[in-house]
C-alpha atoms as a PDB file:
ATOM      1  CA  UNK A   1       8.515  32.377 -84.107  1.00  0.00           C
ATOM      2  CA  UNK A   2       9.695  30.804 -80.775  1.00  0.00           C
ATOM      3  CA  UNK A   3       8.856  27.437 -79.810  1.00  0.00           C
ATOM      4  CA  UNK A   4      10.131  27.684 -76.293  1.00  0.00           C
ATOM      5  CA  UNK A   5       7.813  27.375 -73.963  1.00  0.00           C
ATOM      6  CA  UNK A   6       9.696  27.348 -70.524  1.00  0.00           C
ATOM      7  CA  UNK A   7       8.964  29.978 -68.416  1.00  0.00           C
ATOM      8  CA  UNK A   8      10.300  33.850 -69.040  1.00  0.00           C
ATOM      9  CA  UNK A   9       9.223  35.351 -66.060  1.00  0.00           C
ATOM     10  CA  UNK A  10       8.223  34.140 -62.459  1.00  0.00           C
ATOM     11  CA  UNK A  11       6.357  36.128 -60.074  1.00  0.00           C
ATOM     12  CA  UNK A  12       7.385  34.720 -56.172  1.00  0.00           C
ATOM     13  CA  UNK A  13       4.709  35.729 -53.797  1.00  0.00           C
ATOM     14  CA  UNK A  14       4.907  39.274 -55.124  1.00  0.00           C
ATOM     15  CA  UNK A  15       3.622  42.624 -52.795  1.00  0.00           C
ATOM     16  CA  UNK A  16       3.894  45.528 -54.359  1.00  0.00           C
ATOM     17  CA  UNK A  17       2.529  49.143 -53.034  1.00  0.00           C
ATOM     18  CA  UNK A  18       2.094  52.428 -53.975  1.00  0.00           C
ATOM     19  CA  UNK A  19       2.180  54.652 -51.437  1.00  0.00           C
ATOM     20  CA  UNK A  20      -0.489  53.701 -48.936  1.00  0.00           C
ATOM     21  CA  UNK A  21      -2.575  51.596 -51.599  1.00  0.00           C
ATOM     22  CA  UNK A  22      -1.490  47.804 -51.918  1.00  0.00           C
ATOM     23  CA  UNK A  23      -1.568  47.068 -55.714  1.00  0.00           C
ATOM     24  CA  UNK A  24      -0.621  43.307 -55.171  1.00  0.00           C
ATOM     25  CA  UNK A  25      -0.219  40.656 -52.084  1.00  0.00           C
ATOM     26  CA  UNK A  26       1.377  37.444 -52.420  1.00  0.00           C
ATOM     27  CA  UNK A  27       0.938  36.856 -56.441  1.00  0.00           C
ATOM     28  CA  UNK A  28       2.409  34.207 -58.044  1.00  0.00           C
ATOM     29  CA  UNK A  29       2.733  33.733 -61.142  1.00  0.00           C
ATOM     30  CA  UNK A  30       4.634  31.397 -64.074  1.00  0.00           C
ATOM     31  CA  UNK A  31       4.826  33.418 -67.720  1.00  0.00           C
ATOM     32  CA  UNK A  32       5.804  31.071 -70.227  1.00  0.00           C
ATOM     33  CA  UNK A  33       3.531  31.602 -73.507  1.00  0.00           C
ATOM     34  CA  UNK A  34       4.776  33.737 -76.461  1.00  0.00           C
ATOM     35  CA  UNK A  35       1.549  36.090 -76.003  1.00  0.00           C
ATOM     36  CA  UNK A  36      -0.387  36.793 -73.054  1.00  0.00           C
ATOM     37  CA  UNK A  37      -3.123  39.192 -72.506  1.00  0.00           C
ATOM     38  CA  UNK A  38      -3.820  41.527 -69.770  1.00  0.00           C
ATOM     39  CA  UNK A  39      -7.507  42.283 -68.756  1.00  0.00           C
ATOM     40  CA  UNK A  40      -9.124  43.732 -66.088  1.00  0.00           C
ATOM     41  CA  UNK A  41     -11.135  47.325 -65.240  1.00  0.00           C
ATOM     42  CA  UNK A  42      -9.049  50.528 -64.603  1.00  0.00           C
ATOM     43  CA  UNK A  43      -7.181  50.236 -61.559  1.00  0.00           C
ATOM     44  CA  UNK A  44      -7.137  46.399 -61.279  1.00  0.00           C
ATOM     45  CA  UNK A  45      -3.564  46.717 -61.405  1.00  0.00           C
ATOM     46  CA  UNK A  46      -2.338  45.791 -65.565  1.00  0.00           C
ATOM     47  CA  UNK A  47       0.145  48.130 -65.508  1.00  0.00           C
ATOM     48  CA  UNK A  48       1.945  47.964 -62.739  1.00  0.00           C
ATOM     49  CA  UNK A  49       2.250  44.176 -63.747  1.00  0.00           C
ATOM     50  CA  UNK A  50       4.013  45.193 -66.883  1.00  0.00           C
ATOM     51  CA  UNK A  51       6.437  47.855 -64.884  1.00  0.00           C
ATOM     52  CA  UNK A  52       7.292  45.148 -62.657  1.00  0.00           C
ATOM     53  CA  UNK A  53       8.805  42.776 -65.744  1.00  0.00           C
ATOM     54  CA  UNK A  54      10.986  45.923 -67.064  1.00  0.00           C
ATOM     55  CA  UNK A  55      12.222  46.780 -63.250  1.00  0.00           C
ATOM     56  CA  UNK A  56      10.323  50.032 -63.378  1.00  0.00           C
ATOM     57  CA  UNK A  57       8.286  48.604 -60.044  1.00  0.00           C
ATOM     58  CA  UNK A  58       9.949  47.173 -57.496  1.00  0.00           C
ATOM     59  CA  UNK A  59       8.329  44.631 -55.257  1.00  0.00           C
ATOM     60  CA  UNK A  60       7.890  45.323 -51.340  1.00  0.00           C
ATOM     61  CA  UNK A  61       8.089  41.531 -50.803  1.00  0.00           C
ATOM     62  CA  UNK A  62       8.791  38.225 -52.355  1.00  0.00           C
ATOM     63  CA  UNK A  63      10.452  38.446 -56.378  1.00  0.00           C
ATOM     64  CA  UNK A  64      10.629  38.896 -59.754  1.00  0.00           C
ATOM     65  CA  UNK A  65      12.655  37.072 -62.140  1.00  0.00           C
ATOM     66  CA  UNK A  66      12.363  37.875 -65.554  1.00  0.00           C
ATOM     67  CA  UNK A  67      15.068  35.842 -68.209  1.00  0.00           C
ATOM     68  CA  UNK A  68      16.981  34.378 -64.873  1.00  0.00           C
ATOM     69  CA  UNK A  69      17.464  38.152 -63.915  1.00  0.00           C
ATOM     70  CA  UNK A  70      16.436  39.197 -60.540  1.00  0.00           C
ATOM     71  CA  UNK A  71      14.183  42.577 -60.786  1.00  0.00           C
ATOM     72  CA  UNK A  72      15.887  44.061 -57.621  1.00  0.00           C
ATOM     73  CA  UNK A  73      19.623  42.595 -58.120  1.00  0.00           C
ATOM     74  CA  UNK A  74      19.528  43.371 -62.027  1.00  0.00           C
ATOM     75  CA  UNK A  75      17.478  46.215 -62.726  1.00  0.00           C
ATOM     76  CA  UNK A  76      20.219  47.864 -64.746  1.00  0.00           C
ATOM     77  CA  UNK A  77      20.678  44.721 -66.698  1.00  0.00           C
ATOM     78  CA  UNK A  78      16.640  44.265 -67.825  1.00  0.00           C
ATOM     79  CA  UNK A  79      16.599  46.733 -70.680  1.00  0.00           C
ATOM     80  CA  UNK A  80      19.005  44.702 -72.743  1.00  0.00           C
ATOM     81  CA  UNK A  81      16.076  41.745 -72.895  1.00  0.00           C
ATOM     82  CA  UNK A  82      12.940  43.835 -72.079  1.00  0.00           C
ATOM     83  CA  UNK A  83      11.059  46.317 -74.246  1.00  0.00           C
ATOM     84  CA  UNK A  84       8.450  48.565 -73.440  1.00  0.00           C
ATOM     85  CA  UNK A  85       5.483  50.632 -75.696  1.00  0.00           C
ATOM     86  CA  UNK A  86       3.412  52.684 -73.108  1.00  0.00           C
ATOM     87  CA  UNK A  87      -0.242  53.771 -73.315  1.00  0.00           C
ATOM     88  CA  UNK A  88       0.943  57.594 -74.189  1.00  0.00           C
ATOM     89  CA  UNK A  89       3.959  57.652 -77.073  1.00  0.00           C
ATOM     90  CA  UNK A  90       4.636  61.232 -76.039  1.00  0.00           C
ATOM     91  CA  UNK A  91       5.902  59.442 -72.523  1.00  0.00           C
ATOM     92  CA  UNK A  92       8.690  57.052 -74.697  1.00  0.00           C
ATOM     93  CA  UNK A  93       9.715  59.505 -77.480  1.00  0.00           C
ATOM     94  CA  UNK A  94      12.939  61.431 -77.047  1.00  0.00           C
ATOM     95  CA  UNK A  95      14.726  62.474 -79.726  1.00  0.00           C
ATOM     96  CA  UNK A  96      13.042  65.152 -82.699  1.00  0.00           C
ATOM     97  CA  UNK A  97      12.831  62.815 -85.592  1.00  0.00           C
ATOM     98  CA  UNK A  98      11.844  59.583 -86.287  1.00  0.00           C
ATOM     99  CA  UNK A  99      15.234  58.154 -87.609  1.00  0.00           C
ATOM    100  CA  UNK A 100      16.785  59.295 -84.299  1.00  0.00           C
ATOM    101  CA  UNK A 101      13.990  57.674 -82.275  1.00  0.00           C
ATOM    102  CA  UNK A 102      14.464  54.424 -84.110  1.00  0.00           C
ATOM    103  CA  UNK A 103      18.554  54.504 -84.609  1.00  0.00           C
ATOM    104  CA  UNK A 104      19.175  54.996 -80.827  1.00  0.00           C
ATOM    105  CA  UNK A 105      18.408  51.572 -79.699  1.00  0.00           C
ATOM    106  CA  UNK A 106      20.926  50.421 -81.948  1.00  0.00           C
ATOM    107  CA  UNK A 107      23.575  52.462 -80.798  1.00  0.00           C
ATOM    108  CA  UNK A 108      23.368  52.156 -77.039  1.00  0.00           C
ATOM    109  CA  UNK A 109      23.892  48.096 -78.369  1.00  0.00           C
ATOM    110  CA  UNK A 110      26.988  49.194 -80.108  1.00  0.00           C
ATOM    111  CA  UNK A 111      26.141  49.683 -83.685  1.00  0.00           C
ATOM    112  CA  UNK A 112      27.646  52.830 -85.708  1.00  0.00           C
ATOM    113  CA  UNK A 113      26.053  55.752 -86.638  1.00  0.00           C
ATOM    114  CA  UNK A 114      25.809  54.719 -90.433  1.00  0.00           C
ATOM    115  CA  UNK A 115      24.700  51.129 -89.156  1.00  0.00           C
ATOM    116  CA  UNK A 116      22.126  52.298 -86.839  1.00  0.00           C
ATOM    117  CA  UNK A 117      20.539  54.877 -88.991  1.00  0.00           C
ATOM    118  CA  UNK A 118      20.782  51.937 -92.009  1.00  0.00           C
ATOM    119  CA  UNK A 119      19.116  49.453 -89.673  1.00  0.00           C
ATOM    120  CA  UNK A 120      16.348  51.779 -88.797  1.00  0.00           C
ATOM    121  CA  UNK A 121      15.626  53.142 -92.525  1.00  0.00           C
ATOM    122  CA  UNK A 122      15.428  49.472 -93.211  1.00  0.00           C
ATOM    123  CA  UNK A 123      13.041  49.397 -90.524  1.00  0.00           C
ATOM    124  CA  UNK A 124      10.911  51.761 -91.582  1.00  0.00           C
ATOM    125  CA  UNK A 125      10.678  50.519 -95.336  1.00  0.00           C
ATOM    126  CA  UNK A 126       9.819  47.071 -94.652  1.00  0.00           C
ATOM    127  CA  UNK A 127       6.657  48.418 -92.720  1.00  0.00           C
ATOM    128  CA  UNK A 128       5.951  50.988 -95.291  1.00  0.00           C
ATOM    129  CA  UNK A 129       6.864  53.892 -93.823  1.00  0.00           C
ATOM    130  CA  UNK A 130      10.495  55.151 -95.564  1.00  0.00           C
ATOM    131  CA  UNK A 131       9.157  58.733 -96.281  1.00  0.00           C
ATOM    132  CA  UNK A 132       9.079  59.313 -92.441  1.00  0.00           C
ATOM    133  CA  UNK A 133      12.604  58.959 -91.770  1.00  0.00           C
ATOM    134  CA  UNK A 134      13.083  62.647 -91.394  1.00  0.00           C
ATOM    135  CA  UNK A 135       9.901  63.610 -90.211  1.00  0.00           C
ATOM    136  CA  UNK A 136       9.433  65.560 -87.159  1.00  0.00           C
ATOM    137  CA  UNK A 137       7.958  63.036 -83.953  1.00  0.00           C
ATOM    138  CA  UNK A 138       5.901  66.010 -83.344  1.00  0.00           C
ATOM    139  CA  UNK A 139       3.944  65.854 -86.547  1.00  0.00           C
ATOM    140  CA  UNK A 140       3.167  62.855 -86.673  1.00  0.00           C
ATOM    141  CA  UNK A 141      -0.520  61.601 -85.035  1.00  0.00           C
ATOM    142  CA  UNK A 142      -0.804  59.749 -82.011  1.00  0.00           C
ATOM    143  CA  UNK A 143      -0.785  56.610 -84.274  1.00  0.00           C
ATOM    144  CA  UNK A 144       1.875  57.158 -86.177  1.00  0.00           C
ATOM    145  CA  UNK A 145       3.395  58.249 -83.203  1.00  0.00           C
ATOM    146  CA  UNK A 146       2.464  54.396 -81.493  1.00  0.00           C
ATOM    147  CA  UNK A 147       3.677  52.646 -84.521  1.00  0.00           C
ATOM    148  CA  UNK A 148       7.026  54.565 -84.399  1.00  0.00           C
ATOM    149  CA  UNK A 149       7.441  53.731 -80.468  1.00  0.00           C
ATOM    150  CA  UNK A 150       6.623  49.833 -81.311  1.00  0.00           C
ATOM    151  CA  UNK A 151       9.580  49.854 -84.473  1.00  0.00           C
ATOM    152  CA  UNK A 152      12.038  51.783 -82.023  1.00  0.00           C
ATOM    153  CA  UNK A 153      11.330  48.785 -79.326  1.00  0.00           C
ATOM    154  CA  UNK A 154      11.381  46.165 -82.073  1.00  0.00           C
ATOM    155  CA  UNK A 155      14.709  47.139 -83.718  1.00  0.00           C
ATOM    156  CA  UNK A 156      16.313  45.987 -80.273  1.00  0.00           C
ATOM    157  CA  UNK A 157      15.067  42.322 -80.307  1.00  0.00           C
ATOM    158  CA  UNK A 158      14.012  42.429 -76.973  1.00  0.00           C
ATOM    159  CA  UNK A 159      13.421  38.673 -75.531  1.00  0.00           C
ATOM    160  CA  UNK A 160      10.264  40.313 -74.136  1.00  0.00           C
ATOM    161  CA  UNK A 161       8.157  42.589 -75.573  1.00  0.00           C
ATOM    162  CA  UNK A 162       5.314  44.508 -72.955  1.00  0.00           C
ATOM    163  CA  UNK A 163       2.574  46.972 -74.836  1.00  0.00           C
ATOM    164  CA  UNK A 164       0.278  48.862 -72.789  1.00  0.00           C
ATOM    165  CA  UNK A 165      -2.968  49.650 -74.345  1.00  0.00           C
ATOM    166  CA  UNK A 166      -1.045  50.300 -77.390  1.00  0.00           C
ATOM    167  CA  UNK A 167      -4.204  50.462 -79.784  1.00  0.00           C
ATOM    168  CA  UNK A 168      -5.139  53.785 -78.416  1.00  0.00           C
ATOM    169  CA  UNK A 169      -5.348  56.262 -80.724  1.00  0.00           C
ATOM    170  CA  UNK A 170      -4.852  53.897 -83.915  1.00  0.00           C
ATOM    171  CA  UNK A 171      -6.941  54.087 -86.909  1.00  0.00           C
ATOM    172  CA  UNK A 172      -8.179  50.541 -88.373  1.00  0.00           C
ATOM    173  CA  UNK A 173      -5.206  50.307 -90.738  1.00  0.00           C
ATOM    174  CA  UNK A 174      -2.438  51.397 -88.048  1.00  0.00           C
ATOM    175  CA  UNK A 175      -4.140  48.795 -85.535  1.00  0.00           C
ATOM    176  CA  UNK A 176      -4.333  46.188 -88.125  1.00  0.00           C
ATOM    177  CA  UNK A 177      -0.454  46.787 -89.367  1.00  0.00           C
ATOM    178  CA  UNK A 178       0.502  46.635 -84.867  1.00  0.00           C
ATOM    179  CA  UNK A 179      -1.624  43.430 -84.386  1.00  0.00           C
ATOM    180  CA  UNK A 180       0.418  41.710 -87.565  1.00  0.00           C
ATOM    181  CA  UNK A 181       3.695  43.176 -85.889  1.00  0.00           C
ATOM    182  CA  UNK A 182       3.192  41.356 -82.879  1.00  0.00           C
ATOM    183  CA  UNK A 183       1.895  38.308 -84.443  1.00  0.00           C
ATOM    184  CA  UNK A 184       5.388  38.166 -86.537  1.00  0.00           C
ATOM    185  CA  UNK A 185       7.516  39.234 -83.746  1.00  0.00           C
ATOM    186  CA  UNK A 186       9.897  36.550 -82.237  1.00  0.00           C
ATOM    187  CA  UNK A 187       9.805  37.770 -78.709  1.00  0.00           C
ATOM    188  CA  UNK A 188       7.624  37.148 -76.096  1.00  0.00           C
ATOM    189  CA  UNK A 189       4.667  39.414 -75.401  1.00  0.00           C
ATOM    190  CA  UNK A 190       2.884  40.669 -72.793  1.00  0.00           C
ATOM    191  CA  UNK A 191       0.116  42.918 -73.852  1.00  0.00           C
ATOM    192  CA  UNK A 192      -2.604  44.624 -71.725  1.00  0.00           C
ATOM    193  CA  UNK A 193      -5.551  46.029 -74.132  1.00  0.00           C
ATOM    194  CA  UNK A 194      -9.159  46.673 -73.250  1.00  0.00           C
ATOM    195  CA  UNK A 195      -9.932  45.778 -77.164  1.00  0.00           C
ATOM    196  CA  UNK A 196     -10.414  42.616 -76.366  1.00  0.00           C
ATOM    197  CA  UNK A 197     -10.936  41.514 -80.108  1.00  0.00           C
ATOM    198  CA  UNK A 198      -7.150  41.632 -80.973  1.00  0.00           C
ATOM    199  CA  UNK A 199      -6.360  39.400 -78.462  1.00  0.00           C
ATOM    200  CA  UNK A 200      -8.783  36.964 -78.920  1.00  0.00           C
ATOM    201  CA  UNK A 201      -6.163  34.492 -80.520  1.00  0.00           C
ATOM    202  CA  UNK A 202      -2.897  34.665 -77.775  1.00  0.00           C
ATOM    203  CA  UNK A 203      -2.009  31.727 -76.119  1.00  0.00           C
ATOM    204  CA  UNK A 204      -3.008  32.851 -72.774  1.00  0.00           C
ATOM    205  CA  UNK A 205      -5.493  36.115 -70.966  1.00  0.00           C
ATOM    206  CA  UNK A 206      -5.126  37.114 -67.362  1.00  0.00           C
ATOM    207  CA  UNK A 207      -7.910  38.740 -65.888  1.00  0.00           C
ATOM    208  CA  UNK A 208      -7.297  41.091 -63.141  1.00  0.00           C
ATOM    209  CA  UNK A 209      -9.616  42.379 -60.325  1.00  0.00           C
ATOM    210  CA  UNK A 210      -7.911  44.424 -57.444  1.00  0.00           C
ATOM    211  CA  UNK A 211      -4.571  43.182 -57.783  1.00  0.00           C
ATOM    212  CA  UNK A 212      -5.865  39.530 -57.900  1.00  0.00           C
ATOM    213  CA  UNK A 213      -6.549  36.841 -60.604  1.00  0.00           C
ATOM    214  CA  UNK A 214      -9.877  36.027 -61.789  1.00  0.00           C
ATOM    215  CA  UNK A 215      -9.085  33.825 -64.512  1.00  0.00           C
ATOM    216  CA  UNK A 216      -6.234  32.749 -66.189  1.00  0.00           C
ATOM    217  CA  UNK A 217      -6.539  30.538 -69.043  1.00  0.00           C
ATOM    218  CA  UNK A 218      -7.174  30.688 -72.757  1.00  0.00           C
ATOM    219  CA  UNK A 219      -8.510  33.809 -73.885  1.00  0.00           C
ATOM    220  CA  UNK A 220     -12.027  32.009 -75.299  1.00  0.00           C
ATOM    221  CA  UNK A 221     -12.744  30.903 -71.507  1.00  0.00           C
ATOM    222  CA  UNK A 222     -10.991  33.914 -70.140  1.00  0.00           C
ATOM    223  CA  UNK A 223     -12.459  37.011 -71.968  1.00  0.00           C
ATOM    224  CA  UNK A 224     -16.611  35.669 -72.138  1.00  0.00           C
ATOM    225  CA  UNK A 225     -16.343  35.939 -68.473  1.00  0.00           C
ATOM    226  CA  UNK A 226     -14.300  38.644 -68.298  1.00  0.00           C
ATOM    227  CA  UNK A 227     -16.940  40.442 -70.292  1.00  0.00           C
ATOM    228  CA  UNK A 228     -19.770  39.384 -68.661  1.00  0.00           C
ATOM    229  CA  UNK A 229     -18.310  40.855 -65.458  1.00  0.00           C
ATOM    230  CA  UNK A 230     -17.772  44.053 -67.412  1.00  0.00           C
ATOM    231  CA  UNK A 231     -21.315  44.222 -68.623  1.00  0.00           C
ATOM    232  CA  UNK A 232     -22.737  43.412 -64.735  1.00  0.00           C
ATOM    233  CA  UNK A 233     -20.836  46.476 -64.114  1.00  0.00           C
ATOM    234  CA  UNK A 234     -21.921  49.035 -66.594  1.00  0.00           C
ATOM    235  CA  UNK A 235     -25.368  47.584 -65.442  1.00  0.00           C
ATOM    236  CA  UNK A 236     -24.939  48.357 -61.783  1.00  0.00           C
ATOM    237  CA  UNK A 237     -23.121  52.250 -62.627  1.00  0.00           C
ATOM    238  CA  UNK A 238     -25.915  52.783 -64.797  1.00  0.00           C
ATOM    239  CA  UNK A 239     -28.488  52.191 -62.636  1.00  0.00           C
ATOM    240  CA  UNK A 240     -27.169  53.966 -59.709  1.00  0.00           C
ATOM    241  CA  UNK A 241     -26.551  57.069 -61.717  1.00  0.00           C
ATOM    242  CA  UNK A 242     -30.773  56.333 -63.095  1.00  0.00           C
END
């Protein structure tokens, strides 16, 4: 488990926009903690945070510098230290088994077949799984599907690991088994969930609203207000719809 707490990522008076909408303006902000939470109502902009620390979004203005790498200047370099599990595993998987999913991280870092495909059956048994090493991607459920996307990040060692909404889909024993993964893992995380009970114990939650920070702070400060906000909401939608 890293100990390292100086900062992995900065964001320099960031802007960002999509199209005519303006998803941030000016943010700043200093990741350093080995798990932070992402929070914040559709739209508020969680995921476009998490794009811009792999280089998939680049900023308009100001900069993002994630392991000393400029976003812009070193976007090609980023997915040697950043790993990504999206919302929708059908939008990460590639290949038509699961030992070719996991085994092709390893190879585009250098290792042999025989290594790779060792490596990721490994993989695989340590987290209970060895029977699926042949098994088609597309029989597999949507949470098997998000537990195989998380192992074929892992098996890279990424410095930084992002998950969006990655407990979608996930039965109570798959969710448990992901939440224990990223507990264990070495790398730094950066996790945006709207279960706001498995991140209750990271280091750090950052509440979005419209591209700006509410609160950022520990997550038992953080998420009662963040909840409470929630909850005003579903008050107000409910009564207008009354």
């Amino acid at each position: 488990m890293s100990a390292d707490t100086s900062p992995f990522a900065l964001f320099d008076s960031v802007t960002l926009k999509r199209g005519a909408f303006c998803v941030f303006q000016g943010l700043s902000l200093v990741l350093s903690e080995r798990r932070i939470a992402l929070v914040g109502l559709n739209g508020s902009g969680k995921s476009s945070l998490l794009r811009m620390l792999n280089g998939l979004l680049l900023p308009n203005d100001g900069a993002v510098t994630v392991f000393g790498l400029d976003s812009r200047k070193d976007q090609r370099k980023l997915p040697r230290h950043v790993g990504m599990v999206f919302q929708n595993p059908d939008h990460q998987m590639i290949f038509p088994t699961v030992l070719e999913e996991l085994s092709f991280a390893p190879r585009q870092l250098g290792a042999s077949r025989a290594d790779a495909d060792a490596l990721a059956r490994d993989l695989l048994a340590r987290n209970g799984c060895a029977d699926w090493a042949e098994r088609p991607v597309a029989l597999l459920s949507e949470g098997q599907k998000q537990l195989v996307c998380l192992l074929a990040v892992s098996i890279a060692s990424p410095q930084l690991l992002l998950c969006d909404e990655p407990f979608a889909g996930l039965d109570l024993s798959l969710r448990l088994h992901f939440s224990r993964h990223i507990a264990a893992s070495p790398s730094h995380v950066v996790m945006v969930s709207h279960d706001l009970e498995a991140i209750a114990d990271f280091e750090r939650a950052i509440w979005l609203e419209k591209g700006a920070v509410m609160a950022d702070g520990a997550p038992q400060d953080v998420l009662p207000r963040y909840r409470a906000f929630a909850a005003s909401r579903a008050a107000q939608l409910t009564a207008a719809a009354l």
